[in-house]
Protein backbone atom coordinates (compact mmCIF):
# COMPACT_ATOMS: atom_id res chain seq x y z
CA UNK A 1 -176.85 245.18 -58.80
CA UNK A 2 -174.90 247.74 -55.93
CA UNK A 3 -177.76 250.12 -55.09
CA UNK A 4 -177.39 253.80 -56.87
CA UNK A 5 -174.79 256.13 -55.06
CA UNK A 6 -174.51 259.74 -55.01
CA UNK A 7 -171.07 261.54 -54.84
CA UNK A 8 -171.09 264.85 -52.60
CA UNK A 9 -168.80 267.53 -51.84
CA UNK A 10 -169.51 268.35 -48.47
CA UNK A 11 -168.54 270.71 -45.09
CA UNK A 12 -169.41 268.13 -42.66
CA UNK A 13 -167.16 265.47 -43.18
CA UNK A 14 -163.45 266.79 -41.62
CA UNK A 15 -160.22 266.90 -43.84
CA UNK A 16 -158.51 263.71 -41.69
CA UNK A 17 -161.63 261.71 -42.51
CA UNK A 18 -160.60 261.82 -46.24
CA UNK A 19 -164.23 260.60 -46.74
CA UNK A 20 -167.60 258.84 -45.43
CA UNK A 21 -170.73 256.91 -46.29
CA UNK A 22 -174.23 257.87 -45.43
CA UNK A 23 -177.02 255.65 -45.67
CA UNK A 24 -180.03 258.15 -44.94
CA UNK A 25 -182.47 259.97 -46.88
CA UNK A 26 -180.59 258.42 -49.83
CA UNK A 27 -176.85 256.38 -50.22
CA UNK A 28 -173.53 259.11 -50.63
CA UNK A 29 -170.39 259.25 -50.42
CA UNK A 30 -169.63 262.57 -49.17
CA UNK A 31 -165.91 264.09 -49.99
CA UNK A 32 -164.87 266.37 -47.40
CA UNK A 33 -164.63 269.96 -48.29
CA UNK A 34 -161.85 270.48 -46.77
CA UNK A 35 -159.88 267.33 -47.99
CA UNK A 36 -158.52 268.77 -51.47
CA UNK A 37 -156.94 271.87 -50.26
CA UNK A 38 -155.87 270.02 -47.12
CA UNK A 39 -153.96 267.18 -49.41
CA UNK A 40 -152.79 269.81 -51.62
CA UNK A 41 -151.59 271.78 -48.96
CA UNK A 42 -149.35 268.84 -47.34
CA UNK A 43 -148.30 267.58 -50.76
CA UNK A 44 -146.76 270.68 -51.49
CA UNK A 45 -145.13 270.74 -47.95
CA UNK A 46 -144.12 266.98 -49.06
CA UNK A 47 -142.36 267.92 -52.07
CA UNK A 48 -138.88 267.42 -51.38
CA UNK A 49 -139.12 263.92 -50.29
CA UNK A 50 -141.60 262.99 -53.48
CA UNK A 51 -139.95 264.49 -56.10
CA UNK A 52 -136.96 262.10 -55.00
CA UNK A 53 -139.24 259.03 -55.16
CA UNK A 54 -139.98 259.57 -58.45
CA UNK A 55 -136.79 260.21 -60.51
CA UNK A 56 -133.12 259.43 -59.83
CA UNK A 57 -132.15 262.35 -61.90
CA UNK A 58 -132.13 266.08 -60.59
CA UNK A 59 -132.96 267.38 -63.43
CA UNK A 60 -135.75 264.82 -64.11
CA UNK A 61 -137.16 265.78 -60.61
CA UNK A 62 -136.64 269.81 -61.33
CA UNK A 63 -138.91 269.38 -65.02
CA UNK A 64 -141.02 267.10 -63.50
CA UNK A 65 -141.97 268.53 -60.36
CA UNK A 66 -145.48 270.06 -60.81
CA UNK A 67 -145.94 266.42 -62.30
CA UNK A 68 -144.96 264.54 -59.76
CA UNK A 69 -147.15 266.67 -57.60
CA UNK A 70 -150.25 266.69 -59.86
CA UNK A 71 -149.79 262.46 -59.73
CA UNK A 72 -149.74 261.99 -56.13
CA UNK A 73 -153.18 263.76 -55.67
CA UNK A 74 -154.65 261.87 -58.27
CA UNK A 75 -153.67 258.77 -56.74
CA UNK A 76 -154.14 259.82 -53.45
CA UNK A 77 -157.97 260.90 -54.30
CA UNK A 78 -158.76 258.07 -56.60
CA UNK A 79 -157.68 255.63 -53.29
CA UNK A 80 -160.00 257.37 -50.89
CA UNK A 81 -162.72 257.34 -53.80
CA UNK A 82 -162.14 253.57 -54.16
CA UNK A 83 -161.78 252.79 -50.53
CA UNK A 84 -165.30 253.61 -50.09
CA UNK A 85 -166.74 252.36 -52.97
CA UNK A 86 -165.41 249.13 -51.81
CA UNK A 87 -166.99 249.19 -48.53
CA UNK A 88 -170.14 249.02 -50.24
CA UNK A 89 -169.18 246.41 -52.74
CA UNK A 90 -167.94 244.52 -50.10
CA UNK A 91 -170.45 244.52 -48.34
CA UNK A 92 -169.07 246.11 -45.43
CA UNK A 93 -172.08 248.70 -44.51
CA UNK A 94 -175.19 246.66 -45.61
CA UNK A 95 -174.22 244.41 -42.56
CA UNK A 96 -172.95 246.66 -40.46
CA UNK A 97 -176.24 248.44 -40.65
CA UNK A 98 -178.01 245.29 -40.11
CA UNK A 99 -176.10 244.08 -37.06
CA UNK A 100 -175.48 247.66 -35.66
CA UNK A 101 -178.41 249.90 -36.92
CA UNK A 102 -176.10 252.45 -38.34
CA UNK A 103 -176.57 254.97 -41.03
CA UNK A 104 -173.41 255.92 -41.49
CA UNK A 105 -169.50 254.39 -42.71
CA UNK A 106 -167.20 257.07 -41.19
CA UNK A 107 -162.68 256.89 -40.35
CA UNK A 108 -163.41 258.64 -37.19
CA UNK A 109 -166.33 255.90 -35.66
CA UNK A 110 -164.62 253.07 -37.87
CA UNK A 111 -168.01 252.31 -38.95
CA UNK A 112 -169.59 251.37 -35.66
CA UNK A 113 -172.36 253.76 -33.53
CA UNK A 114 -169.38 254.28 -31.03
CA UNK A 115 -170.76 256.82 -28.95
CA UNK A 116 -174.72 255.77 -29.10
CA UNK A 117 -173.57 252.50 -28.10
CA UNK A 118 -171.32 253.40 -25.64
CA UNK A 119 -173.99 255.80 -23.60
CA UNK A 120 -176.09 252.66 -23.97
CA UNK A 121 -173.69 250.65 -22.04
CA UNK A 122 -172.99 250.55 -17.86
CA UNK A 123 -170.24 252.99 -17.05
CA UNK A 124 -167.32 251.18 -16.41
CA UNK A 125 -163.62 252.31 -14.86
CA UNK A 126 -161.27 252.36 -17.26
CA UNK A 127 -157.52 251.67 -17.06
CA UNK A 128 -155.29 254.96 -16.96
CA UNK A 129 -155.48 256.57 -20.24
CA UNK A 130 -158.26 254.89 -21.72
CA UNK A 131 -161.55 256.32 -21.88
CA UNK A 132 -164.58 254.71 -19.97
CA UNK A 133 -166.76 252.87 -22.36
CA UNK A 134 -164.16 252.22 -24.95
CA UNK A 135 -165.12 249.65 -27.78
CA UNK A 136 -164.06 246.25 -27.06
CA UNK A 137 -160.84 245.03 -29.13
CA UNK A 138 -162.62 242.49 -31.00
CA UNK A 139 -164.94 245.26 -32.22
CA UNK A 140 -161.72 247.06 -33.31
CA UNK A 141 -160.38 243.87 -34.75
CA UNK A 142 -163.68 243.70 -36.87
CA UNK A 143 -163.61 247.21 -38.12
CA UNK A 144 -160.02 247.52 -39.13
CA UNK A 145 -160.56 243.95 -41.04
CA UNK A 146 -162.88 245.58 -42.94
CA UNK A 147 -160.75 249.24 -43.49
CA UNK A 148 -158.28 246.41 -44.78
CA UNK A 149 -160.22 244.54 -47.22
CA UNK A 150 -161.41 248.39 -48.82
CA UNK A 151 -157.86 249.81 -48.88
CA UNK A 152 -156.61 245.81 -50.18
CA UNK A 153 -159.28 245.85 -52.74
CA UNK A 154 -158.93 249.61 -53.75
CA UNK A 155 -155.06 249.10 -54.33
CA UNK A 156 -155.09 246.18 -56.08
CA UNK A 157 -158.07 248.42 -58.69
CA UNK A 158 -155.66 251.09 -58.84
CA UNK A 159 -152.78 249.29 -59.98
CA UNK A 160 -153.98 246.44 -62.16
CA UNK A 161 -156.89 248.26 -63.53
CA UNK A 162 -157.18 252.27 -63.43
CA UNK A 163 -155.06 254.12 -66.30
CA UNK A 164 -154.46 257.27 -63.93
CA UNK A 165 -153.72 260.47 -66.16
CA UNK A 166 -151.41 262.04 -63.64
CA UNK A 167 -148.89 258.85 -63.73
CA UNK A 168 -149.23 258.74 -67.61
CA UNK A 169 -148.42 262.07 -67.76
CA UNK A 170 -145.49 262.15 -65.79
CA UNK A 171 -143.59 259.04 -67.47
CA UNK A 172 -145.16 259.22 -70.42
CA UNK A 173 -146.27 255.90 -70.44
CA UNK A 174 -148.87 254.04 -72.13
CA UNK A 175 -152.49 253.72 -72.19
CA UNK A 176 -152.37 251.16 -69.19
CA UNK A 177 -152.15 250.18 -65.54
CA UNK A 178 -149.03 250.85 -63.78
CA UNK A 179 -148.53 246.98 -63.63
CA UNK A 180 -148.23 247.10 -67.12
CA UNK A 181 -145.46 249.85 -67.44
CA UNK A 182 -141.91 249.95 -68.55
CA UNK A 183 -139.63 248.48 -65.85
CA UNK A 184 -138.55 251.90 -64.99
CA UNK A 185 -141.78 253.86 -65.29
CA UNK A 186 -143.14 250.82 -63.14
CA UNK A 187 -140.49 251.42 -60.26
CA UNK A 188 -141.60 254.82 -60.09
CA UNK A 189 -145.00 254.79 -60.61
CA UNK A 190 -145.07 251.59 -57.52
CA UNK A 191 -142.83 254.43 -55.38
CA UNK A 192 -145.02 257.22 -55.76
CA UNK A 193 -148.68 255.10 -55.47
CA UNK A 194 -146.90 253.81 -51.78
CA UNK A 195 -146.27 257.40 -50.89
CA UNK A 196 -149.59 258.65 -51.61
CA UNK A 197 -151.36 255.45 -50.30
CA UNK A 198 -149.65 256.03 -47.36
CA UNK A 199 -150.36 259.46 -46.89
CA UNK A 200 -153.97 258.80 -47.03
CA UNK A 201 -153.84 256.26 -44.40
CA UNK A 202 -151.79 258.34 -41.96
CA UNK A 203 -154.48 261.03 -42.73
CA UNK A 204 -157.49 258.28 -41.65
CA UNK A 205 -155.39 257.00 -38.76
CA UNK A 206 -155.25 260.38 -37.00
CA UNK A 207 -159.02 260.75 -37.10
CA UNK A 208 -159.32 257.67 -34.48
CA UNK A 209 -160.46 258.71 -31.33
CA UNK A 210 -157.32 258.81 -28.30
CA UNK A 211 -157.85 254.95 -27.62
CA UNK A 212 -157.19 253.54 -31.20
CA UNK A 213 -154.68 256.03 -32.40
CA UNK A 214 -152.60 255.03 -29.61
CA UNK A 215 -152.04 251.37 -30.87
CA UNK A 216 -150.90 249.12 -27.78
CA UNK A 217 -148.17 247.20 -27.88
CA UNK A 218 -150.26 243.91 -27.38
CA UNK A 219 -153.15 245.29 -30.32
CA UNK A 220 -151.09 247.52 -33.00
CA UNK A 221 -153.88 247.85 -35.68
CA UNK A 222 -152.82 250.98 -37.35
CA UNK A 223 -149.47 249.76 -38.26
CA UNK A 224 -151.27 246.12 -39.10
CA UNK A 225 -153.41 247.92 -41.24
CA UNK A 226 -150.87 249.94 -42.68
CA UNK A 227 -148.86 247.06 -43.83
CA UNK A 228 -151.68 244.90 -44.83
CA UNK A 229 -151.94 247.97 -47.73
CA UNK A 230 -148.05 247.31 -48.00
CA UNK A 231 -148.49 243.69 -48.78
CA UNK A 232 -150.80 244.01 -51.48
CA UNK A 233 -148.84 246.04 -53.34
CA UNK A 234 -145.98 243.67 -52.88
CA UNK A 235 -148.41 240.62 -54.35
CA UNK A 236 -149.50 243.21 -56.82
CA UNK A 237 -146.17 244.40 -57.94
CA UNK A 238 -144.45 240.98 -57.94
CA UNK A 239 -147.73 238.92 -59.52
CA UNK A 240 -148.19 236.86 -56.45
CA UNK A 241 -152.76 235.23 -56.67
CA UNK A 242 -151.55 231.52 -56.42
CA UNK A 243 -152.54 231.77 -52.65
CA UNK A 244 -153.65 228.63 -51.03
CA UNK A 245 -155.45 228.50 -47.37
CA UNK A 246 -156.19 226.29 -44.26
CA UNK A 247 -159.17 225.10 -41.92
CA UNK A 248 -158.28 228.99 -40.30
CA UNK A 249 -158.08 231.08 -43.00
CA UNK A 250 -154.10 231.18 -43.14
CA UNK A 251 -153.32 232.05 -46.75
CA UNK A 252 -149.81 230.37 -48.06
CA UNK A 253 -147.84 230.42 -51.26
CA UNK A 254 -144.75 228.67 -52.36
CA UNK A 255 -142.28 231.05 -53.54
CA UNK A 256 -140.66 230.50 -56.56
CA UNK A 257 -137.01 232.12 -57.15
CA UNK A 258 -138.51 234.08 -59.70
CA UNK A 259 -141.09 235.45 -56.53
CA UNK A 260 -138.31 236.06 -54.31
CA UNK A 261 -136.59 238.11 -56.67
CA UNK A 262 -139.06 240.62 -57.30
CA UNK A 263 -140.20 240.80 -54.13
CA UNK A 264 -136.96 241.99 -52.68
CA UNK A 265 -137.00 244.63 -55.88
CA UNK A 266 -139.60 245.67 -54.43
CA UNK A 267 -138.54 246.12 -50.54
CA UNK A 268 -135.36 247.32 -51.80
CA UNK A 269 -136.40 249.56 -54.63
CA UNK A 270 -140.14 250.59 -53.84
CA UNK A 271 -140.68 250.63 -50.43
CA UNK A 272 -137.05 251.23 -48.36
CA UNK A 273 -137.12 254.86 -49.98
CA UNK A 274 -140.50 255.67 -48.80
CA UNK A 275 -139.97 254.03 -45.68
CA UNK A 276 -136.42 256.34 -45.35
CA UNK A 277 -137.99 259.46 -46.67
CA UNK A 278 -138.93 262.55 -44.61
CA UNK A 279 -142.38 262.58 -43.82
CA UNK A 280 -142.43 264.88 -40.70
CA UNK A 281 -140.16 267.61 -42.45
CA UNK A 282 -141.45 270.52 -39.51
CA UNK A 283 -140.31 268.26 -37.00
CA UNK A 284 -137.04 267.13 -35.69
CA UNK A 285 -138.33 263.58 -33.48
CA UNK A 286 -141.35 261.83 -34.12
CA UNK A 287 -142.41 259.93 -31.04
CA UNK A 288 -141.96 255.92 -31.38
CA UNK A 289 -145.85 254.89 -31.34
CA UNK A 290 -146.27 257.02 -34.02
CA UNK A 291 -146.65 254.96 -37.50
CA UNK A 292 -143.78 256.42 -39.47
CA UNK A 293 -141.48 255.41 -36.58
CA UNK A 294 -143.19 252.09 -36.32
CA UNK A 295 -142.83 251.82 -40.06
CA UNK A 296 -139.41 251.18 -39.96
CA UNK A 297 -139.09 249.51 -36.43
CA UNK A 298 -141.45 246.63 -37.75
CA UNK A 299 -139.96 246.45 -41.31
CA UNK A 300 -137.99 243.51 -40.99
CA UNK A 301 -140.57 241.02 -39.33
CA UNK A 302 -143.16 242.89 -42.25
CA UNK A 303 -140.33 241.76 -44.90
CA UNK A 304 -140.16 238.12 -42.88
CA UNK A 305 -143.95 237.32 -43.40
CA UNK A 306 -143.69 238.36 -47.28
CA UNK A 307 -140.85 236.13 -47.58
CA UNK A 308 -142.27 233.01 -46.09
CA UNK A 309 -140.33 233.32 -42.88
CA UNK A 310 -141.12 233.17 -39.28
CA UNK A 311 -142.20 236.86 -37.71
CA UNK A 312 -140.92 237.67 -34.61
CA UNK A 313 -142.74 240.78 -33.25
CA UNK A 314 -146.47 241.36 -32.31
CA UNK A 315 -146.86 243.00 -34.96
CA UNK A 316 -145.90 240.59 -37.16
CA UNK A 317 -147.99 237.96 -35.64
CA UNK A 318 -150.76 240.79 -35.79
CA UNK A 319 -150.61 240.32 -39.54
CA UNK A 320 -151.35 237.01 -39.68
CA UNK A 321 -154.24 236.98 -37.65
CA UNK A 322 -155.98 239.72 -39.51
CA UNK A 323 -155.37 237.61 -42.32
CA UNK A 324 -157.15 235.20 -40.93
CA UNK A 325 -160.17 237.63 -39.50
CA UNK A 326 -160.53 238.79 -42.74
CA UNK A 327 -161.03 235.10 -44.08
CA UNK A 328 -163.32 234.21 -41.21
CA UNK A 329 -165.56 237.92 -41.44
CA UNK A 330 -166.16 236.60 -45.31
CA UNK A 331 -168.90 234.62 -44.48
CA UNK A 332 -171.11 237.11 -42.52
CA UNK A 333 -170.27 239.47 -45.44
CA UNK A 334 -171.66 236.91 -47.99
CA UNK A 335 -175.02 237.76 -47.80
CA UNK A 336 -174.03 241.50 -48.23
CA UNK A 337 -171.56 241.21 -50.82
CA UNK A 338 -171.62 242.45 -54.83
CA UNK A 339 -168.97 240.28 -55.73
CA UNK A 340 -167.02 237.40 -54.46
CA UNK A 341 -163.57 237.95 -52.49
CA UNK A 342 -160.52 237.09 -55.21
CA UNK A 343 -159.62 234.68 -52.09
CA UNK A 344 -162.50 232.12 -52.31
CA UNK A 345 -162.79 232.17 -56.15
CA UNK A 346 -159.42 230.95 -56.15
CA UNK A 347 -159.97 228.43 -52.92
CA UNK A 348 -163.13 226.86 -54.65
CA UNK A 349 -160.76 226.01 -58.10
């Protein structure tokens, strides 16, 4: 059984870190303090370009406004609450503790002793612009596998299991998981879940220290991580498990029409108008490395790999090696894990 948790409210855990897990005197999840009012605040700012992703209609989006709103933070809140509580079900920080004596699961350290290891290390010159001491890549390869498997596994909870109140409310839909909605209530409900999702992991992204935030062009993990999220909520939205994998970890499926139909509903539908939508509404640029810009520069080669078709861009080939990390990291997780991946249940049939 997952050892007890505790759930805290707390000061020291900043608004960008959404959340974080510490291991000493007793296991928590502290929620930042500052998070709710923070959300609030930029979901209100947000408005305009929500209220559009949920209804066609003007005057659906004028009624439905506070809604709309209301929905977004629950989503948003519930992800962040699931994201963690994956990392322990996963596994994640019973072995990083082991490997890297750790007491803590935090956005901003990506789960490793950054600093303590880094004063334990030889000082080192740098390139320009990075700092001295930085964490090696594959140690960033290694956390940001496992901030994918939490989000993966926390979106695919959210939509094929949680009955979220705000969403019901909004569409007045049914007792069930937005999977399970009305065509139309689905669209939306898919539309606004991306939004918030997306939000969150903007929010995360921008408590990385200088190095990680600014994703090279030969290592672009925030936007890899970013649409890793996006792809499970393509399987999830177009009923893609029948995933098959190789000697590396590659995971392949063989379209159908039916597949290919739906999952070009759902770039077209679902994820073009977040991917169009205004998410900087104070500014008038956003600079290029930045992951709303990158969002739609690496859209295409993102919509390639769904598809079944050759990617082109680093990113794209970023993508499927983190698919395969995240197969390989599964078995040094084993031994920490509370339940087996979805992958190997269906690899062992």
């Amino acid at each position: 059984m997952p050892p007890k948790v505790r759930l805290r409210i707390s000061s020291d855990v900043d608004a960008s870190e959404c959340a974080k897990i510490n291991w000493h005197p007793e296991l928590q999840i502290l929620i930042s303090k500052a998070f709710l009012p923070s959300l609030h605040q930029e979901v209100e700012k947000l408005s305009p370009a929500l209220i559009r992703l949920a209804f066609a209609s003007p005057r659906a989006q004028k009624e439905g406004q506070t809604a709309i709103l209301s929905a977004v933070e629950d989503i948003a809140i519930s992800f962040v609450l699931l994201h963690e509580l994956f990392h322990l079900m996963g596994g994640h920080f019973g072995w990083l503790s082991k490997h890297r004596n750790i007491d803590r699961f935090d956005e901003r350290h990506l789960g490793f002793a950054l600093a303590v290891r880094s004063r334990r290390r030889k000082v080192h010159v740098a390139a320009p612009g990075i700092p001295a001491n930085s964490p090696s890549r594959s140690a960033m390869t290694t956390s940001y596998v496992l901030e994918s498997e939490a989000d993966c596994n926390a979106i695919q909870w959210l939509t094929r299991y949680s009955v979220l109140a705000g969403l019901r409310t909004l569409l007045r839909a049914k007792d069930s998981p937005m999977t399970d909605f009305a065509p139309k209530h689905r669209q939306a409900a898919f539309r606004l879940a991306l939004a918030a999702i997306w939000l969150v992991i903007r929010r995360m992204e921008s408590s990385r220290t200088t190095l990680i935030q600014s994703s090279s062009e030969e290592h672009p993990l925030p936007i890899t991580r970013l649409f890793m999220a996006f792809g499970t909520f393509v399987k999830e939205y177009s009923a893609i498990s029948d995933i098959s994998f190789d000697d590396h970890g590659g995971g392949y499926h063989r379209l159908s029409d039916d597949d290919v139909t739906s999952m070009r509903e759902f770039l077209m539908l679902i994820m073009r108008p977040v991917l169009i939508a205004d998410w900087n509404p104070d500014r008038e640029t956003v600079s290029p490395r930045s992951l709303e810009a990158q969002m739609s520069i690496y859209f295409p080669d993102f919509a390639n790999h769904m598809l079944d078709r050759a990617v082109s861009t680093v990113v794209g080939k970023e993508m499927i090696e983190m698919e395969k990390a995240r197969f390989r990291m599964d078995k040094a997780l084993k031994p920490f894990r509370y339940f087996p991946t979805a992958e190997l249940r269906r690899l062992k049939r």
